[in-house]
N, C-alpha and C. Protein backbone atom coordinates (compact mmCIF):
# COMPACT_ATOMS: atom_id res chain seq x y z
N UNK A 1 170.58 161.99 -15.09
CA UNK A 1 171.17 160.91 -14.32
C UNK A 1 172.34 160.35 -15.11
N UNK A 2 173.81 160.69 -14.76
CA UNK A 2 174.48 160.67 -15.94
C UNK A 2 175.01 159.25 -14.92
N UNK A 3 175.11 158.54 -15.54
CA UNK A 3 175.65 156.72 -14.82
C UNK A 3 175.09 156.69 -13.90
N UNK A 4 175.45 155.33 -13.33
CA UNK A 4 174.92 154.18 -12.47
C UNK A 4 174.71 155.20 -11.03
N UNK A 5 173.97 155.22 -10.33
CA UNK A 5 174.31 155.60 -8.86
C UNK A 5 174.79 154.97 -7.90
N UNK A 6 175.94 155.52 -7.00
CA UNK A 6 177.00 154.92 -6.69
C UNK A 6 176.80 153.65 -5.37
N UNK A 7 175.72 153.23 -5.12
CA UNK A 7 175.23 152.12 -4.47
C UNK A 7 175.22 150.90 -5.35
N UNK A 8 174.82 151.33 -6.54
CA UNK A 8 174.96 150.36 -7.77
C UNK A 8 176.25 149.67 -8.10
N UNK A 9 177.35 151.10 -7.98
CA UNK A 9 178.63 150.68 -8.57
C UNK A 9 179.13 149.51 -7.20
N UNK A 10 178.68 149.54 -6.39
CA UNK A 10 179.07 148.85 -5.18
C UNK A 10 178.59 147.51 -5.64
N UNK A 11 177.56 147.22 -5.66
CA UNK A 11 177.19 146.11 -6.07
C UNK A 11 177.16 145.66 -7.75
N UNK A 12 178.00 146.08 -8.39
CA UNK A 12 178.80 145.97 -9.49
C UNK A 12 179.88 145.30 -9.37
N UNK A 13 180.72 146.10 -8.19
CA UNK A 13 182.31 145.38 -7.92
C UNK A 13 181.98 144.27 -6.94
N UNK A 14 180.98 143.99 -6.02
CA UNK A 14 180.90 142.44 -5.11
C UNK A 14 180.46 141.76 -6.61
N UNK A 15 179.93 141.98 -7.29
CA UNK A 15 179.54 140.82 -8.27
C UNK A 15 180.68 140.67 -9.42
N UNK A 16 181.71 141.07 -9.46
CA UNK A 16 182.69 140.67 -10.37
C UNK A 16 183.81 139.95 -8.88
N UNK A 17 183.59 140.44 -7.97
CA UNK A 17 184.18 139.58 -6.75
C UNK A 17 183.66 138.27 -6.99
N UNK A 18 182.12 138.02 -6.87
CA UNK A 18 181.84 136.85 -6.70
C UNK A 18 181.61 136.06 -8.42
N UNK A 19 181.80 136.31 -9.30
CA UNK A 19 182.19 135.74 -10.93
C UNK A 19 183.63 135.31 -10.54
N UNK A 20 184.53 135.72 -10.00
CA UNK A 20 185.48 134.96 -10.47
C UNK A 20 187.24 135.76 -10.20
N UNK A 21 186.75 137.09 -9.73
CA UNK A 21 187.88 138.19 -9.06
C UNK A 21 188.67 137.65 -7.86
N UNK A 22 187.77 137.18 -7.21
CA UNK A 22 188.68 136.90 -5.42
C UNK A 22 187.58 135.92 -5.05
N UNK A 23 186.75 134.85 -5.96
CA UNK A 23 185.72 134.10 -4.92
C UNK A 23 186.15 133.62 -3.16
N UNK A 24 187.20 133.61 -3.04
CA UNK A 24 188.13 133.16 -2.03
C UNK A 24 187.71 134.11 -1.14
N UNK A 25 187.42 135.34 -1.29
CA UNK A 25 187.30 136.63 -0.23
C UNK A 25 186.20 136.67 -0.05
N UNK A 26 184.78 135.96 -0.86
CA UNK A 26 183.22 136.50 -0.58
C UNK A 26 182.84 134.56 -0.28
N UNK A 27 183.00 133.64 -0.31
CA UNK A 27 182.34 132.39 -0.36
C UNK A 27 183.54 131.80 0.98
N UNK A 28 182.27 131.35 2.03
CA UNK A 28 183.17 130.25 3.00
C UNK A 28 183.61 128.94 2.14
N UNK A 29 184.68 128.63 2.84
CA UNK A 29 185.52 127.55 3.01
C UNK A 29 183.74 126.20 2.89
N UNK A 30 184.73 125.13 2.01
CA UNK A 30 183.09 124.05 1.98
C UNK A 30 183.55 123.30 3.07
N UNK A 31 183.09 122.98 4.03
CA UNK A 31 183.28 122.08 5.18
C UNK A 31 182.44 120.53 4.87
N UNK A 32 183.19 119.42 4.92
CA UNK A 32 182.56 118.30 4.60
C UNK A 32 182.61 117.45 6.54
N UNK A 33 181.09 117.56 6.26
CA UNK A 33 180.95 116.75 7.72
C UNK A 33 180.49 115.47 7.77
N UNK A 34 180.24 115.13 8.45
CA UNK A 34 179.67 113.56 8.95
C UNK A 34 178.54 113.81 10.10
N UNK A 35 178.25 112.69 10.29
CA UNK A 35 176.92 112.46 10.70
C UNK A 35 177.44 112.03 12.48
N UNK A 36 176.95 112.75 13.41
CA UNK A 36 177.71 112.88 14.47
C UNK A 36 177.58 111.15 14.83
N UNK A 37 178.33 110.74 15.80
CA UNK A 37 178.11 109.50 16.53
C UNK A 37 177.44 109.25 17.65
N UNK A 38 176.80 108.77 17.96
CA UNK A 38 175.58 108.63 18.99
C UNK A 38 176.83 107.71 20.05
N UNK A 39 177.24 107.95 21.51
CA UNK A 39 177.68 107.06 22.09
C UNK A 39 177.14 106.17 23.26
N UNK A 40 177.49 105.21 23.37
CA UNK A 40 176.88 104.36 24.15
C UNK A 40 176.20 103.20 23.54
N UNK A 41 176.26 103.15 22.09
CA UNK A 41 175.51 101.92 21.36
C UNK A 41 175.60 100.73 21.54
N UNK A 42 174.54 100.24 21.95
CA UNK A 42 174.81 98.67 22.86
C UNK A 42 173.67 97.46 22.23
N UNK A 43 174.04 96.21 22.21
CA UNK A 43 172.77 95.42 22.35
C UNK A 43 173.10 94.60 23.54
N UNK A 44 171.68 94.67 23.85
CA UNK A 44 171.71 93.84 25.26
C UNK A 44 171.59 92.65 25.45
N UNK A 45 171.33 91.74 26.67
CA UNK A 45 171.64 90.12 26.70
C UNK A 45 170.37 89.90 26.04
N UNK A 46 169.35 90.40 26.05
CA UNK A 46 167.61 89.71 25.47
C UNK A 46 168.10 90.27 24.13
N UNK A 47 168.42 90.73 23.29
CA UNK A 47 168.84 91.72 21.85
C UNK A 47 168.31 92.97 21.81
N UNK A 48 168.10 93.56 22.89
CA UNK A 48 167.25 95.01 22.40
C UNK A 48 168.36 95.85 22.64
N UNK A 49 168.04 96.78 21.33
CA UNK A 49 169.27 97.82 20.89
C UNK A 49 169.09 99.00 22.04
N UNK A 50 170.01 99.53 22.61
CA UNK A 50 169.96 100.90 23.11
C UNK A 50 171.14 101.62 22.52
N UNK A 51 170.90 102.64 22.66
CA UNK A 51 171.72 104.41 22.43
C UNK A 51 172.03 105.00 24.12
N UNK A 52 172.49 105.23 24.61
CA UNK A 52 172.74 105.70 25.69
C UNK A 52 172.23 104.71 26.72
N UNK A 53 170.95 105.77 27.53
CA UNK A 53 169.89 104.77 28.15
C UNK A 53 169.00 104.63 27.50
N UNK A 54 168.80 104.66 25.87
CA UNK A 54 167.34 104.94 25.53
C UNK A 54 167.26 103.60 24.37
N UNK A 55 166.10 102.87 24.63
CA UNK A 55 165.69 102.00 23.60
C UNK A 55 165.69 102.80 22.29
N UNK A 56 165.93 101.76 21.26
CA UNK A 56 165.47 102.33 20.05
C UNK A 56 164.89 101.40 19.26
N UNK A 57 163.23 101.81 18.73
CA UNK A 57 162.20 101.92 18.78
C UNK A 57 161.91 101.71 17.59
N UNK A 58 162.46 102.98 16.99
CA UNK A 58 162.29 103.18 15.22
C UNK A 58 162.64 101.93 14.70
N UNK A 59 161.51 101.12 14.16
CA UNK A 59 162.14 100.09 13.09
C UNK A 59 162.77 100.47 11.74
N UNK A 60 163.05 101.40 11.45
CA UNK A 60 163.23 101.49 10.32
C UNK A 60 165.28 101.83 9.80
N UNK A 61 164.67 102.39 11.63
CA UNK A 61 166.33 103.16 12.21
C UNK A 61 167.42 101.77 12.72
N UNK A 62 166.25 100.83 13.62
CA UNK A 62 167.35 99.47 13.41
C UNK A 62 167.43 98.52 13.04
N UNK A 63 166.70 98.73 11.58
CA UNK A 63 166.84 97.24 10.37
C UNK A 63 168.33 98.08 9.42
N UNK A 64 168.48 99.59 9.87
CA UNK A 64 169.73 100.17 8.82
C UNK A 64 170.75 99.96 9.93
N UNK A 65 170.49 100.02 11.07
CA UNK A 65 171.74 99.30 12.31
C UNK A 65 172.36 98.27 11.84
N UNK A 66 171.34 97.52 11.78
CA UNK A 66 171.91 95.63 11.98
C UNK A 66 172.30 95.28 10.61
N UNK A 67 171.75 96.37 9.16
CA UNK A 67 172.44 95.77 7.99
C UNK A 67 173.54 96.57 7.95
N UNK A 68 174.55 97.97 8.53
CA UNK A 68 175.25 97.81 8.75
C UNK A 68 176.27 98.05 10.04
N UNK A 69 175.87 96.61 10.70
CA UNK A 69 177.06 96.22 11.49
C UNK A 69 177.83 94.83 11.44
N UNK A 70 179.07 94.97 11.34
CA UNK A 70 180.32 94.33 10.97
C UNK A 70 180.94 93.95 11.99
N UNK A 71 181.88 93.24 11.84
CA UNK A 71 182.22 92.44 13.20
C UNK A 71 183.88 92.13 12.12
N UNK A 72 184.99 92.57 13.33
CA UNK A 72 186.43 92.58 12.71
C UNK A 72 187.54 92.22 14.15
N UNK A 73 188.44 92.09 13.33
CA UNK A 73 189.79 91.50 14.95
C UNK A 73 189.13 92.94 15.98
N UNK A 74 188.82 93.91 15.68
CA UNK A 74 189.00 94.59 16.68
C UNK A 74 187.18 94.86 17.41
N UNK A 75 186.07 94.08 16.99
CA UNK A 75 185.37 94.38 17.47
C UNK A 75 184.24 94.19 16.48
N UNK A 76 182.78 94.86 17.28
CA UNK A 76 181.54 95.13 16.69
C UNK A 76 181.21 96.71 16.54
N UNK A 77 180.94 97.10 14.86
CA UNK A 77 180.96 98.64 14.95
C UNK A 77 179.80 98.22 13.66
N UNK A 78 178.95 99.71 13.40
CA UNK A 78 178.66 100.34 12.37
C UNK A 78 179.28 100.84 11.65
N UNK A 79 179.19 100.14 10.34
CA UNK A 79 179.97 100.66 9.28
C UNK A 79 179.20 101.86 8.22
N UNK A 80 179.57 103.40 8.01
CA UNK A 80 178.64 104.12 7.12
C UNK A 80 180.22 104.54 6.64
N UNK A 81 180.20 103.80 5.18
CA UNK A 81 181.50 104.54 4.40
C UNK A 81 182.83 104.37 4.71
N UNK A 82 184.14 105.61 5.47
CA UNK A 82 185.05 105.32 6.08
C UNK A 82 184.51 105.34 7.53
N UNK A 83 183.43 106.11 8.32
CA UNK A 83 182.71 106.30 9.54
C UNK A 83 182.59 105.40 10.28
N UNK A 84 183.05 104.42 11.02
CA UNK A 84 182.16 103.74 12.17
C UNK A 84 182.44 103.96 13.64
N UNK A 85 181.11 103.20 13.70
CA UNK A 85 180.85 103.43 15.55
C UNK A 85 180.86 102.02 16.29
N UNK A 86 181.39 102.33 17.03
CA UNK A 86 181.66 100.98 18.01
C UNK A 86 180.32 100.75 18.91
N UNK A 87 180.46 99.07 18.85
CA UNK A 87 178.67 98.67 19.08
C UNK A 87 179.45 97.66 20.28
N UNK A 88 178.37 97.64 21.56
CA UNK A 88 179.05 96.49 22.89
C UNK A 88 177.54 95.93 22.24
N UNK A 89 178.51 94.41 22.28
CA UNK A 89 177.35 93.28 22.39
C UNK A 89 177.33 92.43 23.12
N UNK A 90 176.76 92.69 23.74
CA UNK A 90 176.04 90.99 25.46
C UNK A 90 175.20 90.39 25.03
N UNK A 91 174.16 90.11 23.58
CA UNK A 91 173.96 89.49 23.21
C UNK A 91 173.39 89.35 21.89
N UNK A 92 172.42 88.45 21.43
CA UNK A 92 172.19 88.69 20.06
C UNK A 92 171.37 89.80 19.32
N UNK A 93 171.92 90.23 18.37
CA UNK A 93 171.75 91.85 17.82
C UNK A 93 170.93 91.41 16.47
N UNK A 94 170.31 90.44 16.16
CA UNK A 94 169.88 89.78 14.95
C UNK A 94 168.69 88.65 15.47
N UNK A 95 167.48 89.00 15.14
CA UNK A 95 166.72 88.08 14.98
C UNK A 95 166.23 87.09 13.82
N UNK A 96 166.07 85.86 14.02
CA UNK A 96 165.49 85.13 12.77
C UNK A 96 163.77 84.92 12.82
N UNK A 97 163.82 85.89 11.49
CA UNK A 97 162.19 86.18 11.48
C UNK A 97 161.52 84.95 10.93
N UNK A 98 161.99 84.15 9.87
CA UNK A 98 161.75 82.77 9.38
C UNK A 98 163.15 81.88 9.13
N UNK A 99 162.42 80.60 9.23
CA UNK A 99 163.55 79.55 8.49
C UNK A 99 162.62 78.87 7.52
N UNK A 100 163.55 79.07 6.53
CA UNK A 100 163.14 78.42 5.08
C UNK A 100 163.81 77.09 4.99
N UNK A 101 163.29 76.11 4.70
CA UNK A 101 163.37 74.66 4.47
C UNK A 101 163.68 74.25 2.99
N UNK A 102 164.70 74.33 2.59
CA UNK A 102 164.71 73.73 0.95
C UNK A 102 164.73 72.42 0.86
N UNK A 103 164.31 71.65 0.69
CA UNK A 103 164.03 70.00 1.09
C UNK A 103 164.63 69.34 -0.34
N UNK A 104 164.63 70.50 -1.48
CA UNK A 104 165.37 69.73 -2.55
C UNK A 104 166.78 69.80 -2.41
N UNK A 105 167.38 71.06 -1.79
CA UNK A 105 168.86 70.95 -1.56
C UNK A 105 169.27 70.71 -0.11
N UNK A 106 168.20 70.01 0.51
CA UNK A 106 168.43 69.76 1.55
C UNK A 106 169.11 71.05 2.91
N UNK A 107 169.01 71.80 2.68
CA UNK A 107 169.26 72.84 3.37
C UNK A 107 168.20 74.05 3.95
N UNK A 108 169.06 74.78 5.14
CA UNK A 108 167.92 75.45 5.71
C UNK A 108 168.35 76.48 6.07
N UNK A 109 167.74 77.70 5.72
CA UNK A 109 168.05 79.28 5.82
C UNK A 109 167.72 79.98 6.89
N UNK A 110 168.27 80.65 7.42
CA UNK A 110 167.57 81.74 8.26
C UNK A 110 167.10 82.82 7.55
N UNK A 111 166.40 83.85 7.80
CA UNK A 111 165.80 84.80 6.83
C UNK A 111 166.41 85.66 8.38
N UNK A 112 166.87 87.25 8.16
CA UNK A 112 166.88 87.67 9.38
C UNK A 112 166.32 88.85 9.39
N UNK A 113 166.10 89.69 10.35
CA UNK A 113 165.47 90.89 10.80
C UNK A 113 166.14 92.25 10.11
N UNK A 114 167.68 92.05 9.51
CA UNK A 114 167.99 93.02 8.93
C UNK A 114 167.95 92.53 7.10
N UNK A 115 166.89 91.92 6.87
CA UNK A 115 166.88 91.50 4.88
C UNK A 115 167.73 90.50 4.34
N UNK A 116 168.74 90.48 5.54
CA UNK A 116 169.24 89.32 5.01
C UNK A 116 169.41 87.69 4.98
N UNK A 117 170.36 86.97 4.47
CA UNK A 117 169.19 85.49 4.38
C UNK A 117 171.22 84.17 5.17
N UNK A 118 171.01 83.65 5.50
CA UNK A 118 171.83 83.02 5.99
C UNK A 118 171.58 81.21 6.40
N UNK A 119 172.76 80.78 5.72
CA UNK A 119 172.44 79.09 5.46
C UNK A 119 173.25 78.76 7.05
N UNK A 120 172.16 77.66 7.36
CA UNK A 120 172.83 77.08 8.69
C UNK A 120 173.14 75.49 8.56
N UNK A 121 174.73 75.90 9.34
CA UNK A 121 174.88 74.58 9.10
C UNK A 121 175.20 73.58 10.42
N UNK A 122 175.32 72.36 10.14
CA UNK A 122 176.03 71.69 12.12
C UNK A 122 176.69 73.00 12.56
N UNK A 123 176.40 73.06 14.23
CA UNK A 123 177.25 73.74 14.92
C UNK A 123 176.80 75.11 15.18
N UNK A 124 175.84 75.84 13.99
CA UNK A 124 175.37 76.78 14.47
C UNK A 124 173.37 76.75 15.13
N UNK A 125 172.93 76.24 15.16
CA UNK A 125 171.98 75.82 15.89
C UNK A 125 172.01 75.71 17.38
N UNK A 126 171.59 76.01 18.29
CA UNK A 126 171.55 75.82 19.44
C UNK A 126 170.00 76.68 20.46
N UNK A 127 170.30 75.83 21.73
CA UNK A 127 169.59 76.56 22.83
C UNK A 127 170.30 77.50 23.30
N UNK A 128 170.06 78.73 23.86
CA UNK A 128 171.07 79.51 24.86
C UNK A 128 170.26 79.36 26.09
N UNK A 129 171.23 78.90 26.85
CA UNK A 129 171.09 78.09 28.60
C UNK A 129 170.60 78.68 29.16
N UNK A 130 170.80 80.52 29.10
CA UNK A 130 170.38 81.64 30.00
C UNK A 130 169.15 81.97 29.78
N UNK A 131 168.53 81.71 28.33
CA UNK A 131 167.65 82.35 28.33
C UNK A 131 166.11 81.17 28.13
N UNK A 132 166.63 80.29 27.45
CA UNK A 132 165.93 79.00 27.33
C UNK A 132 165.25 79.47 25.42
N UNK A 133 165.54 79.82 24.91
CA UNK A 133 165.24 80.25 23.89
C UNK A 133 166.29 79.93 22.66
N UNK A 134 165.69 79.84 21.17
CA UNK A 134 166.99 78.93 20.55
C UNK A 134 167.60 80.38 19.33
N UNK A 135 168.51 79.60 19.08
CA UNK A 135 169.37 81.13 18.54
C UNK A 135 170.06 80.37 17.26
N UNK A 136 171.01 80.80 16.50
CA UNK A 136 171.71 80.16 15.76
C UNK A 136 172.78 81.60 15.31
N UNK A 137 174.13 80.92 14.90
CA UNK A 137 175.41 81.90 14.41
C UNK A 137 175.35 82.32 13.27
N UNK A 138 175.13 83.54 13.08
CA UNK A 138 175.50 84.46 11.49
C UNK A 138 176.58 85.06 11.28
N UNK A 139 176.55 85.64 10.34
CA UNK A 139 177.79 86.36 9.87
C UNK A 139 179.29 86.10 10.41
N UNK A 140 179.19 84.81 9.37
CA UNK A 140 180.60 83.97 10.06
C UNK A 140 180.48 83.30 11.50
N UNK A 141 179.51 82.97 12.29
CA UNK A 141 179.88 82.58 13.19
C UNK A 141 180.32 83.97 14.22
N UNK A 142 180.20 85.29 13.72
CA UNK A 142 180.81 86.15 14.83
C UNK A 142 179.40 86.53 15.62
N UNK A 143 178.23 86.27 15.02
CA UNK A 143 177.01 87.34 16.10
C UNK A 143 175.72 86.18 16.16
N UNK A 144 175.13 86.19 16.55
CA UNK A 144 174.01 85.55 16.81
C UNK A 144 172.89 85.91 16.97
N UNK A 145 171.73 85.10 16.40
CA UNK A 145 170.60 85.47 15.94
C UNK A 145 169.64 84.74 16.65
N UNK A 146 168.06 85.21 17.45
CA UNK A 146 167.71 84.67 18.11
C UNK A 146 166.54 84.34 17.63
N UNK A 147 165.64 83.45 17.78
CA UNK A 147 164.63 83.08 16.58
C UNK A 147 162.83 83.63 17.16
N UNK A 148 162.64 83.83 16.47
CA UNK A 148 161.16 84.74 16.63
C UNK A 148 160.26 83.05 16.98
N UNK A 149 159.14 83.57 17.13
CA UNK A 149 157.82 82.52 17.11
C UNK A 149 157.80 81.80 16.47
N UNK A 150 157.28 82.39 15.06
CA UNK A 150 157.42 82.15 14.23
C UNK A 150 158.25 80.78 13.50
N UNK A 151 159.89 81.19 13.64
CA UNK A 151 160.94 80.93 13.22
C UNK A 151 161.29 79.39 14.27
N UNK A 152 160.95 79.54 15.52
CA UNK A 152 161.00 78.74 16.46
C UNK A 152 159.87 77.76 16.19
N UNK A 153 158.79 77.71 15.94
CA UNK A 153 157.66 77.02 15.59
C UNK A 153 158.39 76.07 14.21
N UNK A 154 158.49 76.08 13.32
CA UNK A 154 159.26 75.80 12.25
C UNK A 154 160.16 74.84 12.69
N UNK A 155 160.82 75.49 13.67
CA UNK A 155 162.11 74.07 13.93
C UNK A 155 161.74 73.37 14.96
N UNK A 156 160.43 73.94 15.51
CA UNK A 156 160.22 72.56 16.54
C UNK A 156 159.37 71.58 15.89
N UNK A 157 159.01 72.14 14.85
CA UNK A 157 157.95 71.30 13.90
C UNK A 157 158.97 70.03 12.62
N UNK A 158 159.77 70.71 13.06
CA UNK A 158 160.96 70.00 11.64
C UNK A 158 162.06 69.28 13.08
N UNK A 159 162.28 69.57 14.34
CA UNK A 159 162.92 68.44 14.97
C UNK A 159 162.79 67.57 15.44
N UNK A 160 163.89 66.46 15.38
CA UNK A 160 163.66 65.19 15.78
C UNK A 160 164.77 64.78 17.24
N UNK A 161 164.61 63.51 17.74
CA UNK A 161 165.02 63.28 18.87
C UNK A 161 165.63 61.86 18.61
N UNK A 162 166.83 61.71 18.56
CA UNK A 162 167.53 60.47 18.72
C UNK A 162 168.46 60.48 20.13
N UNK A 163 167.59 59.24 20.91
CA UNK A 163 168.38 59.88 21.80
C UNK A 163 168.29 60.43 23.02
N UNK A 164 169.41 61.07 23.06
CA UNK A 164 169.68 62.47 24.16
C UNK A 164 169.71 63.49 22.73
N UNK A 165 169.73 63.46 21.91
CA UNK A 165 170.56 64.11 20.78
C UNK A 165 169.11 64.86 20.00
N UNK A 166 169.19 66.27 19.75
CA UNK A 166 167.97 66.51 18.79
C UNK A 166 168.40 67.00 17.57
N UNK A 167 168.23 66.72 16.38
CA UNK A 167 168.71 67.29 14.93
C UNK A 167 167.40 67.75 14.50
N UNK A 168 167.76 68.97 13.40
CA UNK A 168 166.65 69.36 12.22
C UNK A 168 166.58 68.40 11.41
N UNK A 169 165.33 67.99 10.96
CA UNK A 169 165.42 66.92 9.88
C UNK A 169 165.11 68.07 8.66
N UNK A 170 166.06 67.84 7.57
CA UNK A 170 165.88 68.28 6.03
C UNK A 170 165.53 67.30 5.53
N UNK A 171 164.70 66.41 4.69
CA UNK A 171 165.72 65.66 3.66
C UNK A 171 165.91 64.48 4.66
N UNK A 172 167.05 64.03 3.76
CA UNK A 172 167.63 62.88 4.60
C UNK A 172 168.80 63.74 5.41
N UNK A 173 168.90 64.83 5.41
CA UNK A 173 169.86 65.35 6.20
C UNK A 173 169.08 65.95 7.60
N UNK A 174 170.51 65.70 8.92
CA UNK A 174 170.33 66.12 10.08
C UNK A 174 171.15 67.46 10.39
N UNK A 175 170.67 68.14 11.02
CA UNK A 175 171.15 69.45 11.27
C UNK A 175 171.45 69.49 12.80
N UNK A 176 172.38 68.81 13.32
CA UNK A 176 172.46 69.06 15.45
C UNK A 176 172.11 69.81 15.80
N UNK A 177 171.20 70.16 16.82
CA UNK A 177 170.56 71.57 17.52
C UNK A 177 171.13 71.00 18.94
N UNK A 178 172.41 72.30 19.42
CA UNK A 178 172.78 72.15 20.83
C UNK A 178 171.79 72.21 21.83
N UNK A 179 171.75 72.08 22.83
CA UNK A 179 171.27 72.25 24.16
C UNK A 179 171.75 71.77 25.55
């Protein structure tokens, strides 16, 4: 058997192809993709998220929604990286799972449904008329957050009535709750 047999030598020369001869001629092109866009992403007037026509369900899928969506001159989108997707909102896309009472700094937090925590101040408190249910403004004042049982129990337990007029009592501080 005097040398290699010539099936060998074949796969001799693809492997000095693929070391470093012509990698260009044996390896595809690297294609960098993204994560397709789902269209139709909406929250609705009660806050429940849909994808097309379809609820979405997965909690896990829209606590990573709502921590990232952003709100800019041109709208409400999901932000992943340079990637986003444009979100229609008719109503609040954020629930408040608790309100925390700091009575030493006189102030009062929302805790919300996507981990994050938000100080309320006059002006963002209110009833919404349509629904009879109380809500309050996050993230700047651009989206709104609608308050769980829970969260609602809390401020009916902490409001007061002067009045026509109802405030959160902190403290010696009042907090206006519209209606």
């Amino acid at each position: 058997m005097g040398g290699p047999q010539p099936h060998y030598r074949a796969l001799a020369h693809e492997a000095d192809d693929i070391v470093g001869r012509r990698p260009s001629a044996i390896l595809p092109p690297i294609v960098v993709s993204y994560w397709a866009l789902p269209e139709g992403l909406r929250v609705l007037p009660d806050g429940a998220w849909r994808v097309g026509g379809f609820p979405i369900l997965h909690l896990p899928s829209l606590r990573l929604l709502k921590a990232h969506l952003f709100f800019d001159e041109d709208g409400a989108f999901i932000a992943d990286g340079a990637q986003r997707m444009p979100v229609v909102i008719e109503g609040p896309p954020f629930e408040v799972v608790s309100l925390v009472l700091d009575r030493e700094r006189e102030e009062v937090r929302a805790v919300l449904d996507d981990g994050t925590e938000e100080r309320l101040d006059g002006g963002s408190l209110g009833m919404n008329e349509e629904t009879g249910r109380f809500e309050c403004r996050v993230r700047g004042g651009r989206a709104r957050a609608v308050f769980s049982r829970a969260a609602h129990q809390v401020l009916l337990d902490n409001a007061v009535q002067e009045g026509r007029v109802f405030h959160l009592r902190i403290g010696g501080r009042r907090i206006p709750i519209a209606t």
